[in-house]
PDB file of N, CA and C in Angstrom:
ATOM      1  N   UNK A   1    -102.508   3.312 -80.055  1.00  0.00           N
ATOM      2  CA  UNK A   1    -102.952   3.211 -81.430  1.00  0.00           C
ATOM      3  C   UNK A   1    -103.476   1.806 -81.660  1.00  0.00           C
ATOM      4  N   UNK A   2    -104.763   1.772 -82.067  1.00  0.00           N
ATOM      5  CA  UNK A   2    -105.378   0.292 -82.580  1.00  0.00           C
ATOM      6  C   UNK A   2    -104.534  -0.325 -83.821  1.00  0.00           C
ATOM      7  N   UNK A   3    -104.158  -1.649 -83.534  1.00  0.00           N
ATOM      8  CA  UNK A   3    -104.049  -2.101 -85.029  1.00  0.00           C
ATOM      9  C   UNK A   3    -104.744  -1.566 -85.849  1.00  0.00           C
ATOM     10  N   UNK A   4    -104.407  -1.656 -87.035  1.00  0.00           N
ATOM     11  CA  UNK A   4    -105.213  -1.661 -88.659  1.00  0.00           C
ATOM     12  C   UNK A   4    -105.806  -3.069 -88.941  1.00  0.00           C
ATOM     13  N   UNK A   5    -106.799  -3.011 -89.464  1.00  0.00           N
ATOM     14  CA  UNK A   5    -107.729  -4.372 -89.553  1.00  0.00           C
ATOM     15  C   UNK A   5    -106.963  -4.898 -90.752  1.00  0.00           C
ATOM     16  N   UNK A   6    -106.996  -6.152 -90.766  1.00  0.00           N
ATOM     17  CA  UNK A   6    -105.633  -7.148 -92.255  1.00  0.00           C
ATOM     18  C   UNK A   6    -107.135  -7.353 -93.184  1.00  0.00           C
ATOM     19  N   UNK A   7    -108.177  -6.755 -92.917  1.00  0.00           N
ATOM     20  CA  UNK A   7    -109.629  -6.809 -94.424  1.00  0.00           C
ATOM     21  C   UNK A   7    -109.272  -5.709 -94.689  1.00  0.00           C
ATOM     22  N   UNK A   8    -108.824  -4.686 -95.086  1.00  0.00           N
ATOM     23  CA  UNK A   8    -108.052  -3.499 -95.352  1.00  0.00           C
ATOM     24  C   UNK A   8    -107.247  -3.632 -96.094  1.00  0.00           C
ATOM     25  N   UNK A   9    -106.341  -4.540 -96.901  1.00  0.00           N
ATOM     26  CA  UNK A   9    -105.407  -4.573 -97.440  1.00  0.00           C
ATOM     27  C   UNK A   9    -105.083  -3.673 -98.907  1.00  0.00           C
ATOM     28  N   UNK A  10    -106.489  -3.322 -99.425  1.00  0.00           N
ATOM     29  CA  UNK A  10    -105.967  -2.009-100.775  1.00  0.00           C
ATOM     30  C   UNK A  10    -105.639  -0.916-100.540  1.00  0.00           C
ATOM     31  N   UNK A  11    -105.740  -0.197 -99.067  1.00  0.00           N
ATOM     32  CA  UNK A  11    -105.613   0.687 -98.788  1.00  0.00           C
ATOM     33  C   UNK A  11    -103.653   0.782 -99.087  1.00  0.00           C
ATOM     34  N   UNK A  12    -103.478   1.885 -99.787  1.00  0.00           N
ATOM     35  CA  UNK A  12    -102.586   2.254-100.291  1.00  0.00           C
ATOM     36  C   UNK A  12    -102.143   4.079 -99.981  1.00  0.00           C
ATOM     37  N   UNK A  13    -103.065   4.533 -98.800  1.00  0.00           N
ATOM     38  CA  UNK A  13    -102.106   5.940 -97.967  1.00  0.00           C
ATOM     39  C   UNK A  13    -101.219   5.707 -97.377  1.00  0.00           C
ATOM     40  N   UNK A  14    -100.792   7.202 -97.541  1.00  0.00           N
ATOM     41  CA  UNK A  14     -99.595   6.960 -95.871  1.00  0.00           C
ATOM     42  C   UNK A  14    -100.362   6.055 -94.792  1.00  0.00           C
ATOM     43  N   UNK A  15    -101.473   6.859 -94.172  1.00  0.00           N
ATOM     44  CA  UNK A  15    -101.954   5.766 -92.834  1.00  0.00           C
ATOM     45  C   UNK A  15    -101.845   4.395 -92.729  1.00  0.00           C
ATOM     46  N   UNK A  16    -101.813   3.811 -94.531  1.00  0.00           N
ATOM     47  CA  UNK A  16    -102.107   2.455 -94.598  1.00  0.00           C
ATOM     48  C   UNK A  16    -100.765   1.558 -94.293  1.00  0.00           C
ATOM     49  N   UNK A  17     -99.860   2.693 -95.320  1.00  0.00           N
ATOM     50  CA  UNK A  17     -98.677   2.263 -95.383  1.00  0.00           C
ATOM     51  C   UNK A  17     -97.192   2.546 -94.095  1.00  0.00           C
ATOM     52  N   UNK A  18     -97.665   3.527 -94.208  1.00  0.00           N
ATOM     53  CA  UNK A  18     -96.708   4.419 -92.472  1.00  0.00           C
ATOM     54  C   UNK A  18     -95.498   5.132 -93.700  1.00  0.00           C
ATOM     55  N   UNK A  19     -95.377   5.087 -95.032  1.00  0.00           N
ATOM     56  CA  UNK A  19     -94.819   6.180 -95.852  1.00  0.00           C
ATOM     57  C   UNK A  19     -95.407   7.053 -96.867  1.00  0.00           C
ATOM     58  N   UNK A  20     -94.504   8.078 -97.099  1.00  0.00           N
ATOM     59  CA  UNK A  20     -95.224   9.329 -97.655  1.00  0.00           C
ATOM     60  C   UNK A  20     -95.145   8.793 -99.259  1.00  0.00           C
ATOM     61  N   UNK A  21     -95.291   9.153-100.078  1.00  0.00           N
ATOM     62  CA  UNK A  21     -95.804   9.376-101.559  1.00  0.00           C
ATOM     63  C   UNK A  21     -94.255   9.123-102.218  1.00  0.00           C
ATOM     64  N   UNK A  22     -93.545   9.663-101.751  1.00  0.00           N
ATOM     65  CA  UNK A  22     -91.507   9.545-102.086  1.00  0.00           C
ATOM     66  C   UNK A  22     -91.270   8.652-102.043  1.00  0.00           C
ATOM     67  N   UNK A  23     -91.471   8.032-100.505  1.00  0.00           N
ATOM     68  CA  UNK A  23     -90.601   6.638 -99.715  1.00  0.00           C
ATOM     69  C   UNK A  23     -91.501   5.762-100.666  1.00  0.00           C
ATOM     70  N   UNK A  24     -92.793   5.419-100.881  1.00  0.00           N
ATOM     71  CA  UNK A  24     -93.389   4.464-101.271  1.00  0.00           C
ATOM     72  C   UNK A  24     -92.714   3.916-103.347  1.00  0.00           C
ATOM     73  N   UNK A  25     -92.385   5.180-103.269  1.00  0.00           N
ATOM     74  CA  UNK A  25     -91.688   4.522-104.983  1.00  0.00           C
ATOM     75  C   UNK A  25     -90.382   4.381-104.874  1.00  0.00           C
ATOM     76  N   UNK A  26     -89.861   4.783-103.656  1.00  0.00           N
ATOM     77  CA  UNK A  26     -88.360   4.650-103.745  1.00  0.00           C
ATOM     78  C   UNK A  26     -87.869   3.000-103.324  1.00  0.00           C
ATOM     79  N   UNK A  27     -86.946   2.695-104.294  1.00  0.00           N
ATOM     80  CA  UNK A  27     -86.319   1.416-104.032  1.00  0.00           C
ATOM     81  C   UNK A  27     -84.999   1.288-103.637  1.00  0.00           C
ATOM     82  N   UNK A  28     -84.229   2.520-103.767  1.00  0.00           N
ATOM     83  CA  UNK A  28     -83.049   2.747-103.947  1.00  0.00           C
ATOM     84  C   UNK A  28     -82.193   3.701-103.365  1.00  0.00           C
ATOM     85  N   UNK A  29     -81.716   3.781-102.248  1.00  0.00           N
ATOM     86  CA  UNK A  29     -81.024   5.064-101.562  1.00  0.00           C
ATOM     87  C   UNK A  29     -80.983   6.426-102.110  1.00  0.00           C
ATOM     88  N   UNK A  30     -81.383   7.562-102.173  1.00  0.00           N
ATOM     89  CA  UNK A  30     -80.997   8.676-102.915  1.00  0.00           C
ATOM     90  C   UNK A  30     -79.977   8.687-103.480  1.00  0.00           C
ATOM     91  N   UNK A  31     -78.514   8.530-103.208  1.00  0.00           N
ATOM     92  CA  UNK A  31     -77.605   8.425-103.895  1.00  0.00           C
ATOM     93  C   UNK A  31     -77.232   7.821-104.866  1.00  0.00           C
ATOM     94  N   UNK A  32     -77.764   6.511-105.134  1.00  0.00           N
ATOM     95  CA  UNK A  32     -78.206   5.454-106.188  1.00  0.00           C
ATOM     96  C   UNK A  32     -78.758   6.425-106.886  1.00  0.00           C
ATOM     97  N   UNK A  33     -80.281   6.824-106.840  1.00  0.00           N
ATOM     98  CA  UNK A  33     -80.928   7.366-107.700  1.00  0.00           C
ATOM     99  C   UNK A  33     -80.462   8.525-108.187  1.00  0.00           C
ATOM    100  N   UNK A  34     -79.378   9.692-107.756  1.00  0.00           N
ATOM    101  CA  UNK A  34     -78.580  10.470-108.007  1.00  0.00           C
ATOM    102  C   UNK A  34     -77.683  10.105-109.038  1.00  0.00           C
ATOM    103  N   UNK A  35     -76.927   9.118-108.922  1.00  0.00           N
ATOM    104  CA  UNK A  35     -76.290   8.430-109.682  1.00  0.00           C
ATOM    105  C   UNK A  35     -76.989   7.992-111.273  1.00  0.00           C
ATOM    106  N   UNK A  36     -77.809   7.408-110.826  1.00  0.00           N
ATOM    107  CA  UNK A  36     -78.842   6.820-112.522  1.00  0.00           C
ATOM    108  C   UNK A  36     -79.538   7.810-112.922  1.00  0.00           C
ATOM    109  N   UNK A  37     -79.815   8.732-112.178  1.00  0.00           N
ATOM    110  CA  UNK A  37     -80.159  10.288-113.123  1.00  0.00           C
ATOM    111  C   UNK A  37     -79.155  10.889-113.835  1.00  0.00           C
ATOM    112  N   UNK A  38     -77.748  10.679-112.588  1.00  0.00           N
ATOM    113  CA  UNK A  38     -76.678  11.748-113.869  1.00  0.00           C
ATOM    114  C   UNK A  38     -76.206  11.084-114.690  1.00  0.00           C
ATOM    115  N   UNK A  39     -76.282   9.324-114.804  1.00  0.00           N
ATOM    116  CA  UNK A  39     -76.040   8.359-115.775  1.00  0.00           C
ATOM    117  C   UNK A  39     -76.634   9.078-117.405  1.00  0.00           C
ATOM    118  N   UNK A  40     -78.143   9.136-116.886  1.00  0.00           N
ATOM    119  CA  UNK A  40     -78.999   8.911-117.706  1.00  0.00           C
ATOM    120  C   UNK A  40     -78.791  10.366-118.464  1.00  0.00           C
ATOM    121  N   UNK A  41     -78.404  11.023-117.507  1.00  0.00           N
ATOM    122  CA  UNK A  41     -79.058  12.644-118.484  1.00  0.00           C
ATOM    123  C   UNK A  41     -77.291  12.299-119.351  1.00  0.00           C
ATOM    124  N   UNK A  42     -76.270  12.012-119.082  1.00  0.00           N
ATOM    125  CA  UNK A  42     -75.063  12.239-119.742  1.00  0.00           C
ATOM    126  C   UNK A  42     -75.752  11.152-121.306  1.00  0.00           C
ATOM    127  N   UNK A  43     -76.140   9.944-121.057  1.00  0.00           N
ATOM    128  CA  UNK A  43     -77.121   9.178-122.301  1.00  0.00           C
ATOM    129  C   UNK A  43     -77.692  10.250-122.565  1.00  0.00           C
ATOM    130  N   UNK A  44     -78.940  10.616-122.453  1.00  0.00           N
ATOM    131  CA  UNK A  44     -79.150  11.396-123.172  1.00  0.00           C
ATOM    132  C   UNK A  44     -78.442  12.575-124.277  1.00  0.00           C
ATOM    133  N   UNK A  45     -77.958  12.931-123.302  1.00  0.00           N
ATOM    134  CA  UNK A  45     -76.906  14.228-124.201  1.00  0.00           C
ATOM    135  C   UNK A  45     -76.315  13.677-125.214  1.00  0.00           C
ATOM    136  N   UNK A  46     -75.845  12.340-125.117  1.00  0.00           N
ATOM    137  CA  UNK A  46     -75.045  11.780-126.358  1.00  0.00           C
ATOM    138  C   UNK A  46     -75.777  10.974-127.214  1.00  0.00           C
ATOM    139  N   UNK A  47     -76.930  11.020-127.256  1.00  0.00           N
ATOM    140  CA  UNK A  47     -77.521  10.596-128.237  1.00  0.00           C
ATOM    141  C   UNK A  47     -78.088  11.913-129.678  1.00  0.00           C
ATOM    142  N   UNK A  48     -77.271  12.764-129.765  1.00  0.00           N
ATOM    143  CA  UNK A  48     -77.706  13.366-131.277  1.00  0.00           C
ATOM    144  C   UNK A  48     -76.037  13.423-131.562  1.00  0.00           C
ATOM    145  N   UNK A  49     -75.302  13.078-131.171  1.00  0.00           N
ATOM    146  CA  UNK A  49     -73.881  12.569-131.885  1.00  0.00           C
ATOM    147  C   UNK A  49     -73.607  11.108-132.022  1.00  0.00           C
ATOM    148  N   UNK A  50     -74.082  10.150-131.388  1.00  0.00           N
ATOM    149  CA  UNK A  50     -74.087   8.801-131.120  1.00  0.00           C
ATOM    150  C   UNK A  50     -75.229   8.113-131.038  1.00  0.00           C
ATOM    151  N   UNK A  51     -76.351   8.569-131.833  1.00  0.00           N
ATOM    152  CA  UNK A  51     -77.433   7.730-131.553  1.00  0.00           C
ATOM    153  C   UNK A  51     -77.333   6.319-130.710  1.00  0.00           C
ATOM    154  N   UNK A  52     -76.676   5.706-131.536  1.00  0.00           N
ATOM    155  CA  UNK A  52     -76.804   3.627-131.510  1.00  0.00           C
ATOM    156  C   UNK A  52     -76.236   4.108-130.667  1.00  0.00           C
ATOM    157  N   UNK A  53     -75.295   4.587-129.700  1.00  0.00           N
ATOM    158  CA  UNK A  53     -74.299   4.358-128.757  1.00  0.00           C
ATOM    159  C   UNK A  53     -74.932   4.767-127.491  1.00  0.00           C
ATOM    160  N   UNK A  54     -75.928   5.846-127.470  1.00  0.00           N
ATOM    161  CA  UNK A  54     -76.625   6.052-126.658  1.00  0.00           C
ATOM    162  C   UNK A  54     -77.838   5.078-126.153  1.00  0.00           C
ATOM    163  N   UNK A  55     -78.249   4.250-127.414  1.00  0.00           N
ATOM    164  CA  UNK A  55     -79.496   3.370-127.265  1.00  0.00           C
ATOM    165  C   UNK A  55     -79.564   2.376-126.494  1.00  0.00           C
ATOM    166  N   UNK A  56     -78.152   1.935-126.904  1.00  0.00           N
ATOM    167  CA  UNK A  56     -77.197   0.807-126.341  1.00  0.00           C
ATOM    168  C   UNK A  56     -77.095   1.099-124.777  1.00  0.00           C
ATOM    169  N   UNK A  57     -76.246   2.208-124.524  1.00  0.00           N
ATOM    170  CA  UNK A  57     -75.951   2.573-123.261  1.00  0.00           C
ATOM    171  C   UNK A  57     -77.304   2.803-122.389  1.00  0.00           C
ATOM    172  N   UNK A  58     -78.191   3.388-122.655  1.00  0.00           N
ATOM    173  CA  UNK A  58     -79.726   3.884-122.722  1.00  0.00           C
ATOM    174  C   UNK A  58     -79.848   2.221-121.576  1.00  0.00           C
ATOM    175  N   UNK A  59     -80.470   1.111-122.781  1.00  0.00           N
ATOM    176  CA  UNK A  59     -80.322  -0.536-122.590  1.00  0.00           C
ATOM    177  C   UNK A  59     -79.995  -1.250-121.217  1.00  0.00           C
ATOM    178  N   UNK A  60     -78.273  -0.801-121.178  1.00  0.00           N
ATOM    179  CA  UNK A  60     -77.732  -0.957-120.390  1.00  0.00           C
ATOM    180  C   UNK A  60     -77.759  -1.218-118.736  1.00  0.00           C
ATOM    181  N   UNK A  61     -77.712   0.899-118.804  1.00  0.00           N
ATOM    182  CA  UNK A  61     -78.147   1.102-117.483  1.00  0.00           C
ATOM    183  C   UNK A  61     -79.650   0.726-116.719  1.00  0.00           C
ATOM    184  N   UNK A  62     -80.857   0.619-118.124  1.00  0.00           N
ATOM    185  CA  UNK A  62     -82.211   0.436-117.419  1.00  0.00           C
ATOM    186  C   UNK A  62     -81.788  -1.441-117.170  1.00  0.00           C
ATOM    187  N   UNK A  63     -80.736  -1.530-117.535  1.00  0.00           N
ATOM    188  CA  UNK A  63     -81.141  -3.157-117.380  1.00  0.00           C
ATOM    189  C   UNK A  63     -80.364  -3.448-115.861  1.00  0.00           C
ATOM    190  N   UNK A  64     -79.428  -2.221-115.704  1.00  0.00           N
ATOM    191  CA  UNK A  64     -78.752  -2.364-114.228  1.00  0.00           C
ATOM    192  C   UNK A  64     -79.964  -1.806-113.160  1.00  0.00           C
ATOM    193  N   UNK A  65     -80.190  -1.153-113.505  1.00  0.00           N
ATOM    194  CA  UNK A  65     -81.020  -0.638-112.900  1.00  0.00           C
ATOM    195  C   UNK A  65     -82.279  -0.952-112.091  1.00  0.00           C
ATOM    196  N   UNK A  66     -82.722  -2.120-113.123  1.00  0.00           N
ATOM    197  CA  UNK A  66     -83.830  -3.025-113.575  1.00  0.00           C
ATOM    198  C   UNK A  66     -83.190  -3.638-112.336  1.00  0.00           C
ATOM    199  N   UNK A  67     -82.339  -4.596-112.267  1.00  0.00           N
ATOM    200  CA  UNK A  67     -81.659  -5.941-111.739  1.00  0.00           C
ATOM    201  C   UNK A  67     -80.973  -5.225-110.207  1.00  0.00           C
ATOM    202  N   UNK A  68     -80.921  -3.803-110.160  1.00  0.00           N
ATOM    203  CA  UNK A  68     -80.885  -3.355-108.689  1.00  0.00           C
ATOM    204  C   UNK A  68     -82.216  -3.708-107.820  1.00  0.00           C
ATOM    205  N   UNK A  69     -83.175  -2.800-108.392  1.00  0.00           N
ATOM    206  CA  UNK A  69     -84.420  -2.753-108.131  1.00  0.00           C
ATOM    207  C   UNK A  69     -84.651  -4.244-107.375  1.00  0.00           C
ATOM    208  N   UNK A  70     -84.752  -4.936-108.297  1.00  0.00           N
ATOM    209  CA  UNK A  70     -85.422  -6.539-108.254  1.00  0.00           C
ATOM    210  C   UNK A  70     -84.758  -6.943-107.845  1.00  0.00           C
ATOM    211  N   UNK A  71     -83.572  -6.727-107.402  1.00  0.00           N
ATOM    212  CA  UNK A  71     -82.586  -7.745-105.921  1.00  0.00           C
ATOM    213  C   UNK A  71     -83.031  -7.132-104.703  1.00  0.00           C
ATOM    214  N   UNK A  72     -83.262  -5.688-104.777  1.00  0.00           N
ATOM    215  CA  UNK A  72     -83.887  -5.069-103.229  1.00  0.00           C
ATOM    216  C   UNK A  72     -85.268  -5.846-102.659  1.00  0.00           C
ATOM    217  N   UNK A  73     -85.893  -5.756-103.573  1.00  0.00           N
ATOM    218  CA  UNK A  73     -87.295  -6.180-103.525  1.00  0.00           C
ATOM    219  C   UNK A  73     -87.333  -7.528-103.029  1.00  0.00           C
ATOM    220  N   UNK A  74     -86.522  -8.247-103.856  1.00  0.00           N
ATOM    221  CA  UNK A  74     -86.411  -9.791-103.586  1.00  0.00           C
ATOM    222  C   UNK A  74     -85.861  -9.694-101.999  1.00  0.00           C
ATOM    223  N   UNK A  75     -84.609  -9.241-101.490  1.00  0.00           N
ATOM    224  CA  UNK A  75     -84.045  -9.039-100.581  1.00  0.00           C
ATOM    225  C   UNK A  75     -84.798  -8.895 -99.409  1.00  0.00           C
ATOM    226  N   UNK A  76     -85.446  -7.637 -99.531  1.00  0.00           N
ATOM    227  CA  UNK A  76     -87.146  -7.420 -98.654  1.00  0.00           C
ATOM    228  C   UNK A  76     -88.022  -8.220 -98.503  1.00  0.00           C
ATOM    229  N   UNK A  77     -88.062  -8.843 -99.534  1.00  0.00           N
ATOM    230  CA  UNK A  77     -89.529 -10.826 -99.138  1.00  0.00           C
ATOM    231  C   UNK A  77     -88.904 -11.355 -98.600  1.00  0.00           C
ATOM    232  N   UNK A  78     -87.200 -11.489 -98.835  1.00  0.00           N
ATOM    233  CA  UNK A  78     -86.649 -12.600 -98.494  1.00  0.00           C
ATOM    234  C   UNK A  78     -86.751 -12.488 -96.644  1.00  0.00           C
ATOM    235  N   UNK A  79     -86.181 -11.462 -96.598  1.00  0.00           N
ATOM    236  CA  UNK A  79     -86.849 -10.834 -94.969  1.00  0.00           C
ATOM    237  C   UNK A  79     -87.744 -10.789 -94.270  1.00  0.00           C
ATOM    238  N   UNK A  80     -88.659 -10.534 -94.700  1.00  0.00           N
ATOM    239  CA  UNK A  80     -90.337 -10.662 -94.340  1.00  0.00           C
ATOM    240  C   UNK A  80     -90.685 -12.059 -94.300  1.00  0.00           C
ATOM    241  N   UNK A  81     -90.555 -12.885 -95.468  1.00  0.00           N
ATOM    242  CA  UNK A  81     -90.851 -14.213 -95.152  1.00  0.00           C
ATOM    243  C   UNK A  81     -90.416 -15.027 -93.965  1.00  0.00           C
ATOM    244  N   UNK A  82     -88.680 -14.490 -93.958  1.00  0.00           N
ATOM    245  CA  UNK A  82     -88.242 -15.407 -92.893  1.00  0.00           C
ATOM    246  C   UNK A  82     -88.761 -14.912 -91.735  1.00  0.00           C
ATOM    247  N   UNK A  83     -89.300 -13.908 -90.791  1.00  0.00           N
ATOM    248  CA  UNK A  83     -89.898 -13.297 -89.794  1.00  0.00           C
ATOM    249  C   UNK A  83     -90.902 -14.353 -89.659  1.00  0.00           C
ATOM    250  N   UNK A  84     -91.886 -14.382 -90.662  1.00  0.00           N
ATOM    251  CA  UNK A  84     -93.631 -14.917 -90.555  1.00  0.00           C
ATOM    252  C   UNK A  84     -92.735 -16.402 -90.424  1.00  0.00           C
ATOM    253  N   UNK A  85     -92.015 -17.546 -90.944  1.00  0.00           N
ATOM    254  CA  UNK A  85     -91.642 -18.297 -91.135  1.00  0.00           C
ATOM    255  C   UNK A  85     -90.777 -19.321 -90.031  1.00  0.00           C
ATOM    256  N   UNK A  86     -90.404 -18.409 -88.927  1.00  0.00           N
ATOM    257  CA  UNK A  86     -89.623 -18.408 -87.849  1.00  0.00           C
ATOM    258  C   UNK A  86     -90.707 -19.741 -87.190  1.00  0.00           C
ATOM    259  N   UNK A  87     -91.085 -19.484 -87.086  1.00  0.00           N
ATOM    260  CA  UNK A  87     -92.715 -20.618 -86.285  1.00  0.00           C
ATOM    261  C   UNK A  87     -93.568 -21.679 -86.774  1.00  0.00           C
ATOM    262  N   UNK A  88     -93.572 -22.595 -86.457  1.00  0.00           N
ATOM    263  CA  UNK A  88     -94.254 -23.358 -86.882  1.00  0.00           C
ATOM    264  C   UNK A  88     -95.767 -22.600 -87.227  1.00  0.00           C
ATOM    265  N   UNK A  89     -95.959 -22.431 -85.693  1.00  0.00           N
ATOM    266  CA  UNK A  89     -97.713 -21.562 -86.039  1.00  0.00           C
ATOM    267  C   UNK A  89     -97.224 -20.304 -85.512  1.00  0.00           C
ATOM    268  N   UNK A  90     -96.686 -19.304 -85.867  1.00  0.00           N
ATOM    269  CA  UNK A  90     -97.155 -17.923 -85.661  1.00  0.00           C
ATOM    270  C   UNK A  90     -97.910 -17.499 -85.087  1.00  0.00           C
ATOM    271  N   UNK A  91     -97.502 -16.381 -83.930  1.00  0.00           N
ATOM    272  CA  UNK A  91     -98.369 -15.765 -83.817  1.00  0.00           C
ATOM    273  C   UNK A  91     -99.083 -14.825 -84.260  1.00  0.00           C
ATOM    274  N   UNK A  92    -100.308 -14.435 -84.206  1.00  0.00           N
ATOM    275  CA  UNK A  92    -101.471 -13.613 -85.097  1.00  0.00           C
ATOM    276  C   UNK A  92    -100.743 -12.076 -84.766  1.00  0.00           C
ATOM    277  N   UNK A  93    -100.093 -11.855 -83.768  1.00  0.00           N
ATOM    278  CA  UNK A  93     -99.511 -10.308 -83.969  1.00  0.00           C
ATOM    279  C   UNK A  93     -98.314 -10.761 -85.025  1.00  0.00           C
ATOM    280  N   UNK A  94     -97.934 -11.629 -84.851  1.00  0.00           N
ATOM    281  CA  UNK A  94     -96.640 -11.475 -86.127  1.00  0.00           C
ATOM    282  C   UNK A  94     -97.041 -11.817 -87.089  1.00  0.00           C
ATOM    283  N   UNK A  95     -97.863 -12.292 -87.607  1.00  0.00           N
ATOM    284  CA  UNK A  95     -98.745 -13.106 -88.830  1.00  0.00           C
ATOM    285  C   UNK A  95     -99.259 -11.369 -89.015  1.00  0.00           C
ATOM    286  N   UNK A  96     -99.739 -10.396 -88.739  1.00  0.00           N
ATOM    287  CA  UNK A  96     -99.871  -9.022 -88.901  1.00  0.00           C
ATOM    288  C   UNK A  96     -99.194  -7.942 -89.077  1.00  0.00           C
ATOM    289  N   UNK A  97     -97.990  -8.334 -88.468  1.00  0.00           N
ATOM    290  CA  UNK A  97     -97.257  -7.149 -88.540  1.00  0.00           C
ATOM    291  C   UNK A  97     -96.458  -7.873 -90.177  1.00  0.00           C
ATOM    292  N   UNK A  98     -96.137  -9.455 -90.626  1.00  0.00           N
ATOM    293  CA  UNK A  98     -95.834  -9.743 -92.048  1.00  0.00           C
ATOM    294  C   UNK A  98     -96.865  -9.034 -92.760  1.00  0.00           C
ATOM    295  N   UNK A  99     -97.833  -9.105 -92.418  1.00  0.00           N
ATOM    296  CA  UNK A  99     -99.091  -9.036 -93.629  1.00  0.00           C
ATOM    297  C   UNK A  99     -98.830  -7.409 -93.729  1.00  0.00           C
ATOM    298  N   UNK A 100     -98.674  -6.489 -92.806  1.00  0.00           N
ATOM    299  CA  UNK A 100     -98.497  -5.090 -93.405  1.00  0.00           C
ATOM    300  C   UNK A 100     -97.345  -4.618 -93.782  1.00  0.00           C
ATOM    301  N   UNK A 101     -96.234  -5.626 -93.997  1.00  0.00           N
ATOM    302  CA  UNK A 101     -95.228  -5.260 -94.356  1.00  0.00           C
ATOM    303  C   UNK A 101     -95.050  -5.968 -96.081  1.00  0.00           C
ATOM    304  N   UNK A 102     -95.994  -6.974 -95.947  1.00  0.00           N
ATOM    305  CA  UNK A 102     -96.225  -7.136 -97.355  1.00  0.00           C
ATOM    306  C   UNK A 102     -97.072  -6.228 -98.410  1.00  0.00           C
ATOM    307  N   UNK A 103     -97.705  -5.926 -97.223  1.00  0.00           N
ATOM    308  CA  UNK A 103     -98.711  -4.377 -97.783  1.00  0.00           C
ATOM    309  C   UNK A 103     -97.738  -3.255 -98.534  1.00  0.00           C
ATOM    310  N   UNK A 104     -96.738  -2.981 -97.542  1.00  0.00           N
ATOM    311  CA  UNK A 104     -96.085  -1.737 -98.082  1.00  0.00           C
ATOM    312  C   UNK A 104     -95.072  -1.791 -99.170  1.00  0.00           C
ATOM    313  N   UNK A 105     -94.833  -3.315 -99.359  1.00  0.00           N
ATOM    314  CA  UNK A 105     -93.757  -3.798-100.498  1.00  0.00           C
ATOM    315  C   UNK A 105     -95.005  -4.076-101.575  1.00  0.00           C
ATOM    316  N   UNK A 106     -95.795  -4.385-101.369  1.00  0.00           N
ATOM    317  CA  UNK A 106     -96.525  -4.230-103.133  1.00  0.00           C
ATOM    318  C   UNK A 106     -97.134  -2.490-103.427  1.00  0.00           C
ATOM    319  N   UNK A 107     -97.785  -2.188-102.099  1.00  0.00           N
ATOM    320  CA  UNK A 107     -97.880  -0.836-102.627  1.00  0.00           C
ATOM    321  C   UNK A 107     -96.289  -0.295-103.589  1.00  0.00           C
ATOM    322  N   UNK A 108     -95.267  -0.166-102.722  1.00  0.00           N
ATOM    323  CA  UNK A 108     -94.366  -0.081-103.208  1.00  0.00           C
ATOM    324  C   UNK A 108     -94.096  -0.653-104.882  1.00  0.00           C
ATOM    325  N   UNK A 109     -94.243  -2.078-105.027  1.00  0.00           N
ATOM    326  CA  UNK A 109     -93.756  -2.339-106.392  1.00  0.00           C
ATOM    327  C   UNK A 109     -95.038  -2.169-106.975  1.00  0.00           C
ATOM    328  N   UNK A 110     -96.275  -1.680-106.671  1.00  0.00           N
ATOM    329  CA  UNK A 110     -97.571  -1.045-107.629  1.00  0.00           C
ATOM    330  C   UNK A 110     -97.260   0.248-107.833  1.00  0.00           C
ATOM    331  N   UNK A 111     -96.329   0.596-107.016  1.00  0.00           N
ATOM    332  CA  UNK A 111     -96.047   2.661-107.653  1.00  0.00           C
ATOM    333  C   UNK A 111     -95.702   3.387-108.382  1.00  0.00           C
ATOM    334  N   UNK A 112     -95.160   2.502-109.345  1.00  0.00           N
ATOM    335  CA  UNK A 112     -94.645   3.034-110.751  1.00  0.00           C
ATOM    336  C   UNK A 112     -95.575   2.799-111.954  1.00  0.00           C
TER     337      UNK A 112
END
């Protein structure tokens, strides 16, 4: 398989990315996201007896949620950087294989 050329970088398919349409928005283990769905639908339900209490709670979880997200993400540069970073001068296959892995983390945080 030929590299992918790094003047290519909007490309945002699977081919571009090496994940499907799922993996590319997912930030969060299925079970996580299992979890903040049945969070969310139980908020919901209690908001026509508890409005404010639901709004609040509502708040809450998008703000945990929020602050999961954005520690993974961070977590993932923090990784990638140190790879490309290892070297004074890098080499151009590893200076490539960062650059498409930075590819698939913004596709990623462009997917929502």
């Amino acid at each position: 398989v030929e590299p992918e050329s790094a003047a290519e970088p909007e490309e945002t398919t699977e081919a571009a990315t090496g994940l499907d349409e799922d993996e590319v928005a997912e930030a969060e283990p299925a079970p996580a996201r299992e979890d903040y769905r049945d969070r969310w639908a139980a908020i919901q339900s209690s908001f026509v007896d508890e409005p404010f209490r639901a709004v609040e709670n509502a708040d809450a979880l998008v703000a945990e949620v929020w602050g999961t997200i954005a520690q993974a993400f961070a977590e993932e540069r923090g990784r990638i950087e140190a790879q490309w970073h290892q070297d004074e001068e890098p080499a151009t296959e590893t200076l490539l294989a960062a650059f498409r892995e930075y590819r698939t983390l913004f596709t990623r945080l462009t997917a929502v």
